[in-house]
PDB file of N, CA and C in Angstrom:
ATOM      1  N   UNK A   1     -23.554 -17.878 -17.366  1.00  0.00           N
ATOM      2  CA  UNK A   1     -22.181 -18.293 -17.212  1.00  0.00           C
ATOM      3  C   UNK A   1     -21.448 -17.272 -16.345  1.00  0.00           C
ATOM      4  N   UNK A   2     -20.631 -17.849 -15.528  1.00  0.00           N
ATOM      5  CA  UNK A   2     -19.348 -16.855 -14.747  1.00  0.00           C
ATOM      6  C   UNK A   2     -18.845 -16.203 -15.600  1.00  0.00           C
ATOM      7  N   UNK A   3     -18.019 -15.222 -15.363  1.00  0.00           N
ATOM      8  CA  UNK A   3     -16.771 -14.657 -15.240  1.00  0.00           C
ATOM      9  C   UNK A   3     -15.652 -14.349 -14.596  1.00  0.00           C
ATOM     10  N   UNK A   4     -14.529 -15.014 -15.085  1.00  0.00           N
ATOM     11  CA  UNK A   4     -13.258 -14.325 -14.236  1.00  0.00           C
ATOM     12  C   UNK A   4     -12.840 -13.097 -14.768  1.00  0.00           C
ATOM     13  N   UNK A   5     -11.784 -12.566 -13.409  1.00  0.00           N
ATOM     14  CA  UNK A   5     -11.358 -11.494 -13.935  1.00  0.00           C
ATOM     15  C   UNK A   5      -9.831 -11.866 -13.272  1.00  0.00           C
ATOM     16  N   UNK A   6      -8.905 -11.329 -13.112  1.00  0.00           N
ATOM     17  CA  UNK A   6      -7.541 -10.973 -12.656  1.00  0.00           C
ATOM     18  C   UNK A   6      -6.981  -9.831 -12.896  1.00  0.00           C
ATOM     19  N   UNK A   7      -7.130  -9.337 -11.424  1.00  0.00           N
ATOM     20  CA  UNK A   7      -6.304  -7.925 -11.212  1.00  0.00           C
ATOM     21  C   UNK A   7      -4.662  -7.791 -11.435  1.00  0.00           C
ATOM     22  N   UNK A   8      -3.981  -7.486 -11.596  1.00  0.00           N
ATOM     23  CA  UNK A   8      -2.390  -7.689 -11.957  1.00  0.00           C
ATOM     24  C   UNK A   8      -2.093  -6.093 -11.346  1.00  0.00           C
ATOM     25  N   UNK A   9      -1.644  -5.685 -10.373  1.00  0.00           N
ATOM     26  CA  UNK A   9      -1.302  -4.447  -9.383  1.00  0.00           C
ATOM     27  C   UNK A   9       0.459  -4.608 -10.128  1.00  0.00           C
ATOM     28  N   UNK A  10       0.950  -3.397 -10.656  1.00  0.00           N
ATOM     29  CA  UNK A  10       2.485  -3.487 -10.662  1.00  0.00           C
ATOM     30  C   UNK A  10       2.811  -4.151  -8.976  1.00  0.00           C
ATOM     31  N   UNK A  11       4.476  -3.901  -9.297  1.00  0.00           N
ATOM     32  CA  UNK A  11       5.239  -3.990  -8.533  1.00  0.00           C
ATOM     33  C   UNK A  11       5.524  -2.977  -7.417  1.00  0.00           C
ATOM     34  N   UNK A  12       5.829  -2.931  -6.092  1.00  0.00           N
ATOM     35  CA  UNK A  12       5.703  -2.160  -5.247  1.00  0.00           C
ATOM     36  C   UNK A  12       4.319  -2.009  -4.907  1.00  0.00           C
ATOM     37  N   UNK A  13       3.366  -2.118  -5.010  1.00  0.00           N
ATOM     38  CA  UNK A  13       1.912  -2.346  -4.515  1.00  0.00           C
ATOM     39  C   UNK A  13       1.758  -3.608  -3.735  1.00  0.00           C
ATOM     40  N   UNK A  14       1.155  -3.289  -2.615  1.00  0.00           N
ATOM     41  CA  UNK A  14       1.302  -5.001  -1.668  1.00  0.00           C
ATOM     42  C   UNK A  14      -0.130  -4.683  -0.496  1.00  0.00           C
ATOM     43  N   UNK A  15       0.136  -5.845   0.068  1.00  0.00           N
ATOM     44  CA  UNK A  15      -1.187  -5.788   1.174  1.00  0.00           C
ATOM     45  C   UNK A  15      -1.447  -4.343   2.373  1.00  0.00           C
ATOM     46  N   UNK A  16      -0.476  -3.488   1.620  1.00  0.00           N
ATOM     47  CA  UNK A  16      -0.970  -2.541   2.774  1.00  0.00           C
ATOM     48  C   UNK A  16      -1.938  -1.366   1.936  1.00  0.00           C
ATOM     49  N   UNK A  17      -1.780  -1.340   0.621  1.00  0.00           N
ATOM     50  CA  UNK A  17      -2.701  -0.724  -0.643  1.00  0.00           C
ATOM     51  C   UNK A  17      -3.839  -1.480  -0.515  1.00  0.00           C
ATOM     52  N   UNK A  18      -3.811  -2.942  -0.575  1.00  0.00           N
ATOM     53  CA  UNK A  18      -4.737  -4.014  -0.949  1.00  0.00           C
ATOM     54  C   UNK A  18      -6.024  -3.517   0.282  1.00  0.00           C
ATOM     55  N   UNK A  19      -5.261  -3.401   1.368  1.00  0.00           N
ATOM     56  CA  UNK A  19      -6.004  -3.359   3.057  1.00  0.00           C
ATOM     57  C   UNK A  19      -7.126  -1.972   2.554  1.00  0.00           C
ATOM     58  N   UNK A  20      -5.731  -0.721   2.270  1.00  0.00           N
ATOM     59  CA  UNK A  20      -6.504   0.510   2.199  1.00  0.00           C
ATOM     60  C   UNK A  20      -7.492   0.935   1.115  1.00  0.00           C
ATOM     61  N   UNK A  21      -7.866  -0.281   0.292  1.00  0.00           N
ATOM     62  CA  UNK A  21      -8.597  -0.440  -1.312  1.00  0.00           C
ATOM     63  C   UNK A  21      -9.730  -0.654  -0.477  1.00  0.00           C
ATOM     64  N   UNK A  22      -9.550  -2.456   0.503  1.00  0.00           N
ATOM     65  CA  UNK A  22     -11.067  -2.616   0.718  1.00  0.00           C
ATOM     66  C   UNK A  22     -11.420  -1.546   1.859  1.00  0.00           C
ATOM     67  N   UNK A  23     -10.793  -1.190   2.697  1.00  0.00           N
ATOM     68  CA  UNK A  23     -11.341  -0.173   3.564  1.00  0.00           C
ATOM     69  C   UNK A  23     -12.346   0.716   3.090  1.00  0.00           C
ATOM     70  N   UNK A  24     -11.802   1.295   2.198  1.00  0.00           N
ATOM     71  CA  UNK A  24     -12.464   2.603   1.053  1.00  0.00           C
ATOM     72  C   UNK A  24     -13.779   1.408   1.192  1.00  0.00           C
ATOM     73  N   UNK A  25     -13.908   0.856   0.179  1.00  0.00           N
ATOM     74  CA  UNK A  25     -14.883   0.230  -0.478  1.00  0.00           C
ATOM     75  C   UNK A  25     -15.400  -0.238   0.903  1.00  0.00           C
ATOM     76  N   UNK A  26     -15.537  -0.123   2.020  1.00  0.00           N
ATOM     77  CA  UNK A  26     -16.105  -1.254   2.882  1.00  0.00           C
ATOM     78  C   UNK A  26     -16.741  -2.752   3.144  1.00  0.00           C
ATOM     79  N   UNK A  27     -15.381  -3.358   2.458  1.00  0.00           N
ATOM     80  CA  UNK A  27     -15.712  -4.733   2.864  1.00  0.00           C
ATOM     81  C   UNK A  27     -14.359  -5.373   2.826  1.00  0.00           C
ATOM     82  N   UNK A  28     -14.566  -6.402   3.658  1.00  0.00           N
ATOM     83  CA  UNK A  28     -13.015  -7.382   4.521  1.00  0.00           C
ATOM     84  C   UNK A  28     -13.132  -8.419   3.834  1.00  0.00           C
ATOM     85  N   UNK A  29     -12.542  -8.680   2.595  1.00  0.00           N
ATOM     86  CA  UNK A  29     -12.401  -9.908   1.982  1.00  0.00           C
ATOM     87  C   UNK A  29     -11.966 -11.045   2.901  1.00  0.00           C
ATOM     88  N   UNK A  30     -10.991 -10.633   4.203  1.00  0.00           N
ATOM     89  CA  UNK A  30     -10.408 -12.070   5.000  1.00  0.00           C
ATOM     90  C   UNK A  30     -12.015 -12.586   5.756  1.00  0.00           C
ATOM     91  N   UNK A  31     -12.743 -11.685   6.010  1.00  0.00           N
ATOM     92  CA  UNK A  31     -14.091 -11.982   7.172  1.00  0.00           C
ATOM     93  C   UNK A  31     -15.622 -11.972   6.843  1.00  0.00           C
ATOM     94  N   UNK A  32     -15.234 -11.342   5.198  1.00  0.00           N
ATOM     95  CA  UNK A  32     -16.637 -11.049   4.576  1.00  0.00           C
ATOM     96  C   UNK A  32     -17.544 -10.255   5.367  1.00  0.00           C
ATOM     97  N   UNK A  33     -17.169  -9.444   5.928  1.00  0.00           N
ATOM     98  CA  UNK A  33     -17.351  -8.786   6.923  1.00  0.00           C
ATOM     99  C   UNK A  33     -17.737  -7.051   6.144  1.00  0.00           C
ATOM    100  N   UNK A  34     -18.588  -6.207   6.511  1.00  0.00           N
ATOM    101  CA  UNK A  34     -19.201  -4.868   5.837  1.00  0.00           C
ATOM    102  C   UNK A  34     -19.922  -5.659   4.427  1.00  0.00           C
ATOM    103  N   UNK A  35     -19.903  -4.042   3.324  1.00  0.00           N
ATOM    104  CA  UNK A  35     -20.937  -4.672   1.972  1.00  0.00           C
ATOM    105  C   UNK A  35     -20.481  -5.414   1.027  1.00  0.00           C
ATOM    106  N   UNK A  36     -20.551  -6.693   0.799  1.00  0.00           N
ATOM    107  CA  UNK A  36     -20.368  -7.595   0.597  1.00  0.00           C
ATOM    108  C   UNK A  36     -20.472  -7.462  -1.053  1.00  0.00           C
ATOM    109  N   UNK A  37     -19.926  -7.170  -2.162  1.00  0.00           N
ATOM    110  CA  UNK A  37     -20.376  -6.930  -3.629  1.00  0.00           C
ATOM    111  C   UNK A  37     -21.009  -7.660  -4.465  1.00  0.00           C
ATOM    112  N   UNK A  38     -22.264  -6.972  -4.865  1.00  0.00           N
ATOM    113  CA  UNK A  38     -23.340  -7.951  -5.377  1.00  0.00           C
ATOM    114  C   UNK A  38     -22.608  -8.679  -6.438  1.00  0.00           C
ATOM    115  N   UNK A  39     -22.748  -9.969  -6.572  1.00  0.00           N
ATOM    116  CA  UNK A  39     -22.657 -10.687  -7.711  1.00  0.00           C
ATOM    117  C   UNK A  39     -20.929 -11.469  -7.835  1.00  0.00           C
ATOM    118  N   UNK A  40     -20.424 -11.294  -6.989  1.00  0.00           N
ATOM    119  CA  UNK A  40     -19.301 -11.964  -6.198  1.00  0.00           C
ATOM    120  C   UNK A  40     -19.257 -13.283  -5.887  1.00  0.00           C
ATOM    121  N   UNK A  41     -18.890 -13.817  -6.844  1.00  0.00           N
ATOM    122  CA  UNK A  41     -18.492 -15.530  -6.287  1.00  0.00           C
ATOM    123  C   UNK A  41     -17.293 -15.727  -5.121  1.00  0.00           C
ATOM    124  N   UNK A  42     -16.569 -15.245  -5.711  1.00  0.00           N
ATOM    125  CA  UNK A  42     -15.548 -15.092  -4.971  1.00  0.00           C
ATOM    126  C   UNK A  42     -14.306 -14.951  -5.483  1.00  0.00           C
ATOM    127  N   UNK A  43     -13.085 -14.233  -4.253  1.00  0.00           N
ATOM    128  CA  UNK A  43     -12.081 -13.205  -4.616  1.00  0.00           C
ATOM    129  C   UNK A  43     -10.969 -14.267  -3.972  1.00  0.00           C
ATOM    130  N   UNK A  44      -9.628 -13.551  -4.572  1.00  0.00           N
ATOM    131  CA  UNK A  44      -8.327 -14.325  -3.797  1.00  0.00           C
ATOM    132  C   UNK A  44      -7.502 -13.735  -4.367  1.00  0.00           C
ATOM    133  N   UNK A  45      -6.685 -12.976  -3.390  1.00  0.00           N
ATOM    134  CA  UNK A  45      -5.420 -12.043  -2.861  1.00  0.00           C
ATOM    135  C   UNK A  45      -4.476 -12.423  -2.597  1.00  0.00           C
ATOM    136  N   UNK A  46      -3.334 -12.018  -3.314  1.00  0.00           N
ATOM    137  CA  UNK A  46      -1.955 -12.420  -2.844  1.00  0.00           C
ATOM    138  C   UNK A  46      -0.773 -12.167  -3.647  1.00  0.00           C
ATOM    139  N   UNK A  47       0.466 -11.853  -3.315  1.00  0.00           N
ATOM    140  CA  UNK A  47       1.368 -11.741  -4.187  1.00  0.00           C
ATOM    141  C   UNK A  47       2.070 -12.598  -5.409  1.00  0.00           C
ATOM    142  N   UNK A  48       3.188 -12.311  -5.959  1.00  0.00           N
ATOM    143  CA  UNK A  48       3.435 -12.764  -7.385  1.00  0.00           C
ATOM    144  C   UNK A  48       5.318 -12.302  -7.422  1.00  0.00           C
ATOM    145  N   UNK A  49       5.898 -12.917  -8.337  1.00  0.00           N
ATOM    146  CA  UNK A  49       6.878 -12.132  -8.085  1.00  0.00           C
ATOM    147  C   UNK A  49       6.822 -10.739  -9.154  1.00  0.00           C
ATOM    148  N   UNK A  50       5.785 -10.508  -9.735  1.00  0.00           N
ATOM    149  CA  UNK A  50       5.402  -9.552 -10.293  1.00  0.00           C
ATOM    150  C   UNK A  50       4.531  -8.146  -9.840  1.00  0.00           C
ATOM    151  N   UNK A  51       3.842  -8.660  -8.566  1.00  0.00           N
ATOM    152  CA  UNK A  51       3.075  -7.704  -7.795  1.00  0.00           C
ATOM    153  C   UNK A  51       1.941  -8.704  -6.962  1.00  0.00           C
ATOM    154  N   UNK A  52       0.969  -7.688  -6.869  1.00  0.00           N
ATOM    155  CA  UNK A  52       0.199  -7.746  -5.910  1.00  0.00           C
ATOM    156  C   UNK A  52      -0.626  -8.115  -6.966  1.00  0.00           C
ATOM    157  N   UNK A  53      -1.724  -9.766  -6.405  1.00  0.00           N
ATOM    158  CA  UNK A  53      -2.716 -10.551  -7.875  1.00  0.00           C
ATOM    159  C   UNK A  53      -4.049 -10.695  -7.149  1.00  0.00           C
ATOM    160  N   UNK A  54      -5.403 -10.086  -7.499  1.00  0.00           N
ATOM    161  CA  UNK A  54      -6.755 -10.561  -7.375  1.00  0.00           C
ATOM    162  C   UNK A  54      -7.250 -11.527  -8.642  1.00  0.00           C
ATOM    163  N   UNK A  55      -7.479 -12.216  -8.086  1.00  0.00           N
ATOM    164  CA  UNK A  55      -8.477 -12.853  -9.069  1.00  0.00           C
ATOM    165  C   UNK A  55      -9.715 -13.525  -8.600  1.00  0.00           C
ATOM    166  N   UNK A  56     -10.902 -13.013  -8.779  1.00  0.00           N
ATOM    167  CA  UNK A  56     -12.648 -13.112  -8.646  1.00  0.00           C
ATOM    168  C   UNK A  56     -12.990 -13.487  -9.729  1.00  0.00           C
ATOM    169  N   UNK A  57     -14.424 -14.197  -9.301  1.00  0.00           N
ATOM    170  CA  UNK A  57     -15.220 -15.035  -9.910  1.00  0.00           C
ATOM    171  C   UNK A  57     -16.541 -14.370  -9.801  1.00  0.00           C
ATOM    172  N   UNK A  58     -17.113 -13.822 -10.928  1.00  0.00           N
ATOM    173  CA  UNK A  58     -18.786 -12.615 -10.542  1.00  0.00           C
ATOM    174  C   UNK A  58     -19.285 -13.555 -11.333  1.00  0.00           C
ATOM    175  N   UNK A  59     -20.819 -13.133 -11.209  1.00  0.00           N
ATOM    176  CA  UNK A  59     -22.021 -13.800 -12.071  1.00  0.00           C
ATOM    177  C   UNK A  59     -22.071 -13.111 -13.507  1.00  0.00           C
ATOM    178  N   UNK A  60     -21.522 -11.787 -13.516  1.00  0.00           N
ATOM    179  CA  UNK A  60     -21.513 -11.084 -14.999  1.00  0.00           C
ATOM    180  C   UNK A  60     -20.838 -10.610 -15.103  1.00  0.00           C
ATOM    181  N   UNK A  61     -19.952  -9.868 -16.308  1.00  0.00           N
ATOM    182  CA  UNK A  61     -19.269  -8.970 -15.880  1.00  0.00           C
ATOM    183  C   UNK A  61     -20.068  -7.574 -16.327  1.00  0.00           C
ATOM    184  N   UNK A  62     -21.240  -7.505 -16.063  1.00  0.00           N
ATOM    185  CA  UNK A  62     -22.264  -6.396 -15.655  1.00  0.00           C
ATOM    186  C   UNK A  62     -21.965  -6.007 -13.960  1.00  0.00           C
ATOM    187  N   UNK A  63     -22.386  -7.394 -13.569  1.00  0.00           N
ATOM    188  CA  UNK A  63     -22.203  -7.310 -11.811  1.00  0.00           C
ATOM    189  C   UNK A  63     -20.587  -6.134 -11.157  1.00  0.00           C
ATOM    190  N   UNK A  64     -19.878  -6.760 -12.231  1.00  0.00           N
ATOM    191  CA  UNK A  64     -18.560  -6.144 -12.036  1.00  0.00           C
ATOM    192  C   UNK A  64     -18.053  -4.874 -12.274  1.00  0.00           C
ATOM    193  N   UNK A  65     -18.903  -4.440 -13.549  1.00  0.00           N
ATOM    194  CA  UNK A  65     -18.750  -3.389 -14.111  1.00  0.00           C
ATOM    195  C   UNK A  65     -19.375  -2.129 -12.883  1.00  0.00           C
ATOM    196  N   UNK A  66     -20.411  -2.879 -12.782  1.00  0.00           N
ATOM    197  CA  UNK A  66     -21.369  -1.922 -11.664  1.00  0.00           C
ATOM    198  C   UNK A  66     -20.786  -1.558 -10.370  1.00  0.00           C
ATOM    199  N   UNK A  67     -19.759  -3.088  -9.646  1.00  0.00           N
ATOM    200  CA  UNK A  67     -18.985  -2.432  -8.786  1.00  0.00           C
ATOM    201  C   UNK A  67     -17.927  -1.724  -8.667  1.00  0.00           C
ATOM    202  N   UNK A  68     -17.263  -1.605  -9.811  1.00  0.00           N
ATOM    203  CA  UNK A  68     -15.894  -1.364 -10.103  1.00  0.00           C
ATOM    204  C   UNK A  68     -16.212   0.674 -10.466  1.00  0.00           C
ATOM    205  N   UNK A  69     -17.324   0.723 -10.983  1.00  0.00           N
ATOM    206  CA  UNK A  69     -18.069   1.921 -11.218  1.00  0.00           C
ATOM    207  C   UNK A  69     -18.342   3.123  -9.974  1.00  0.00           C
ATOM    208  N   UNK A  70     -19.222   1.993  -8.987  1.00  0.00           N
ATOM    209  CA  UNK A  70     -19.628   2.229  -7.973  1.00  0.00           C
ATOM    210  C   UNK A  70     -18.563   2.532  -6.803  1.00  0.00           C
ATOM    211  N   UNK A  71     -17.670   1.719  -6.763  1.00  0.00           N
ATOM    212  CA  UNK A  71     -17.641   1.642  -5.430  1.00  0.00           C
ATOM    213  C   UNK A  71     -15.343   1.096  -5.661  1.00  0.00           C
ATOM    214  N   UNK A  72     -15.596   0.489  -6.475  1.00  0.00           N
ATOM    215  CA  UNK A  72     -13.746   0.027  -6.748  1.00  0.00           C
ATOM    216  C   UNK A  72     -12.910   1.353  -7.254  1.00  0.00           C
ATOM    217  N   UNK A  73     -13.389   1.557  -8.907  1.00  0.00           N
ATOM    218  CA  UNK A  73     -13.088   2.278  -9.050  1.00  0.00           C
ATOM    219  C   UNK A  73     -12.443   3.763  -8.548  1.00  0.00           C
ATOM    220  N   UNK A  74     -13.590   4.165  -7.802  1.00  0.00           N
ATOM    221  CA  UNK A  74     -12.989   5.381  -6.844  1.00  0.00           C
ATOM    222  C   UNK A  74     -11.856   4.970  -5.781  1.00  0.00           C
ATOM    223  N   UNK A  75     -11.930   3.955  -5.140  1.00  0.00           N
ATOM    224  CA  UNK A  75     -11.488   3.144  -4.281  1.00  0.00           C
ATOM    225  C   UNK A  75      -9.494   3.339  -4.949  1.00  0.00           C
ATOM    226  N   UNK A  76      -9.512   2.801  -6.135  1.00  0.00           N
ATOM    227  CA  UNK A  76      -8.260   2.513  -6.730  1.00  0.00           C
ATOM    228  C   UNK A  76      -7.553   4.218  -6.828  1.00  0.00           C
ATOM    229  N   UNK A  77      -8.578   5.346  -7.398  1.00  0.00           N
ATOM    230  CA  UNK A  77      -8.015   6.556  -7.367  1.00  0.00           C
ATOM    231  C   UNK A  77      -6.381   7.239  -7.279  1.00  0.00           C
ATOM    232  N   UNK A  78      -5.613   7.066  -7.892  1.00  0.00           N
ATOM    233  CA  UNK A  78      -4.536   7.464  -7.572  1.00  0.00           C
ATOM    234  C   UNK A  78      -3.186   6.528  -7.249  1.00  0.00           C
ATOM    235  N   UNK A  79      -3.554   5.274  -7.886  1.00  0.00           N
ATOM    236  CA  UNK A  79      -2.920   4.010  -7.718  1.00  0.00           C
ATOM    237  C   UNK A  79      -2.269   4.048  -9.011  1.00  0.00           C
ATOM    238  N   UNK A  80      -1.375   3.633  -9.174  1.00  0.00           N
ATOM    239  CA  UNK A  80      -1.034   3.010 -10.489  1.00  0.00           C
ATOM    240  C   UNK A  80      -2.100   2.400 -11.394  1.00  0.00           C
ATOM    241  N   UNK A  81      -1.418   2.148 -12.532  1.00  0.00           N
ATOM    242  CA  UNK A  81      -3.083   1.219 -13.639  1.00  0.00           C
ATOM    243  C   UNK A  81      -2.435  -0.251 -13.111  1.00  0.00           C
ATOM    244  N   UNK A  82      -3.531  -0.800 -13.322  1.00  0.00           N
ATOM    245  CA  UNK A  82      -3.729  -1.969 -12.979  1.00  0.00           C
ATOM    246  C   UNK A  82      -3.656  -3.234 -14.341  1.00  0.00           C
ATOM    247  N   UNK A  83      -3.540  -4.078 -14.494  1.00  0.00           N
ATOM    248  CA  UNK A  83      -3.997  -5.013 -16.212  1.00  0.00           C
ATOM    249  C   UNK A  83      -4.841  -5.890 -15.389  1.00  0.00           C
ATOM    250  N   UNK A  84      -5.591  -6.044 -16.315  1.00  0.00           N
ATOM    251  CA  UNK A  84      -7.248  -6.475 -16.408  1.00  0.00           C
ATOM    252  C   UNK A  84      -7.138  -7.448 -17.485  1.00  0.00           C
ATOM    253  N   UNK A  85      -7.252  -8.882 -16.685  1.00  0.00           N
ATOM    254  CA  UNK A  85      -7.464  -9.754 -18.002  1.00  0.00           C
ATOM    255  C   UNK A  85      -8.883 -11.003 -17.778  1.00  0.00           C
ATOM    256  N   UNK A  86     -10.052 -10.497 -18.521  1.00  0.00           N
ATOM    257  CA  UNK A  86     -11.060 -11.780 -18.140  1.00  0.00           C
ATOM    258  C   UNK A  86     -10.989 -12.794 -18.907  1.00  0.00           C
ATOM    259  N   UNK A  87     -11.560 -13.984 -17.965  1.00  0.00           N
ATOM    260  CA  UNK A  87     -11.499 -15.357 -18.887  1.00  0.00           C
ATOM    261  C   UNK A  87     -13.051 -15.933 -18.199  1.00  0.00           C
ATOM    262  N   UNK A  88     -13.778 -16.871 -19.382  1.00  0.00           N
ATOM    263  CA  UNK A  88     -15.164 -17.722 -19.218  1.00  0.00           C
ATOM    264  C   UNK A  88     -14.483 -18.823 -18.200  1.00  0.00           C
ATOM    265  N   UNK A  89     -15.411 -18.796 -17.136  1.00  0.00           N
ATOM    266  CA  UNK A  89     -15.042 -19.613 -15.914  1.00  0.00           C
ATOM    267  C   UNK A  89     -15.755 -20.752 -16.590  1.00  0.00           C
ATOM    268  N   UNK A  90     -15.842 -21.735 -16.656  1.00  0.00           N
ATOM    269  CA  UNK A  90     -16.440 -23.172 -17.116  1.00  0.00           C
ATOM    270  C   UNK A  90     -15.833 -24.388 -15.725  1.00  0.00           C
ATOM    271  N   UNK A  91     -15.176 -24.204 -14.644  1.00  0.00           N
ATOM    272  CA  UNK A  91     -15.321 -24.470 -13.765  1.00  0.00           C
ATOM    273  C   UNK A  91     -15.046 -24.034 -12.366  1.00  0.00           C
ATOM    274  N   UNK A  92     -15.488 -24.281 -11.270  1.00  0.00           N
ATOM    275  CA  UNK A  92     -14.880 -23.700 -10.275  1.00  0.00           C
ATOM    276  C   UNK A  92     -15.721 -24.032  -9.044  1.00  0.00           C
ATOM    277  N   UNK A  93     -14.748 -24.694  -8.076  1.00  0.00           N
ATOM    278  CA  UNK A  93     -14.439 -25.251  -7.127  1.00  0.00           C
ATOM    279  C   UNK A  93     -14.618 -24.817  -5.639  1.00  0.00           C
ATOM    280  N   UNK A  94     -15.270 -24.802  -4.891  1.00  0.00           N
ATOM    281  CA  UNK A  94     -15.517 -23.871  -3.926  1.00  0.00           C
ATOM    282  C   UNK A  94     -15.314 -24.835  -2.348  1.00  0.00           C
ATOM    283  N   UNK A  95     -14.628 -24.815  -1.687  1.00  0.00           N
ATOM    284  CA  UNK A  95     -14.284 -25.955  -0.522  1.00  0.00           C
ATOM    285  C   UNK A  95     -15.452 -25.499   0.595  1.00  0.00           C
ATOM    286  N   UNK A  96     -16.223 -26.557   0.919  1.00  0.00           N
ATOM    287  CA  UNK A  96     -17.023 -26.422   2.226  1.00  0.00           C
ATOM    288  C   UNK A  96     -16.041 -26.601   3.911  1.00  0.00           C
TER     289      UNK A  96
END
């Protein structure tokens, strides 16, 4: 089974943090472009009137744990905390 997750960034955090997150981590969510994170269904970025919102779709949240360990985590360093809320994906929709 999937997993979701949703990132929730306070307020004052916006696409120019978001830009300098994947940089770190090397990969271009707009182009899929550099390392691509194992186990990634897929991600979607964008604001809120609450902040800056990810929400991805992984194969585990092992897969996630491992990147967020690896490679996010450090990435976030010095950011504000973030809220972290997962939910069991039971569907999801992917446009060709």
């Amino acid at each position: 089974m999937a997993f979701g997750i949703i990132l929730a960034f306070p307020s004052g955090l916006g696409e120019a943090e978001y830009d300098a997150v994947n940089a770190t981590i090397g990969w271009n969510p707009r182009t899929d472009e550099g390392d691509h994170p194992a186990g990634l269904q897929s991600h979607t970025a964008g604001t809120s009137p609450e902040g800056w919102i990810v929400v991805e779709v992984w194969d585990s949240k092992d897969a996630q744990a491992a990147f967020l360990e690896s490679r996010l985590g450090p990435a976030l360093a010095g950011l504000p905390e973030l809220s972290v809320t997962w939910f069991d994906v039971v569907a999801s929709q992917h446009s060709h």
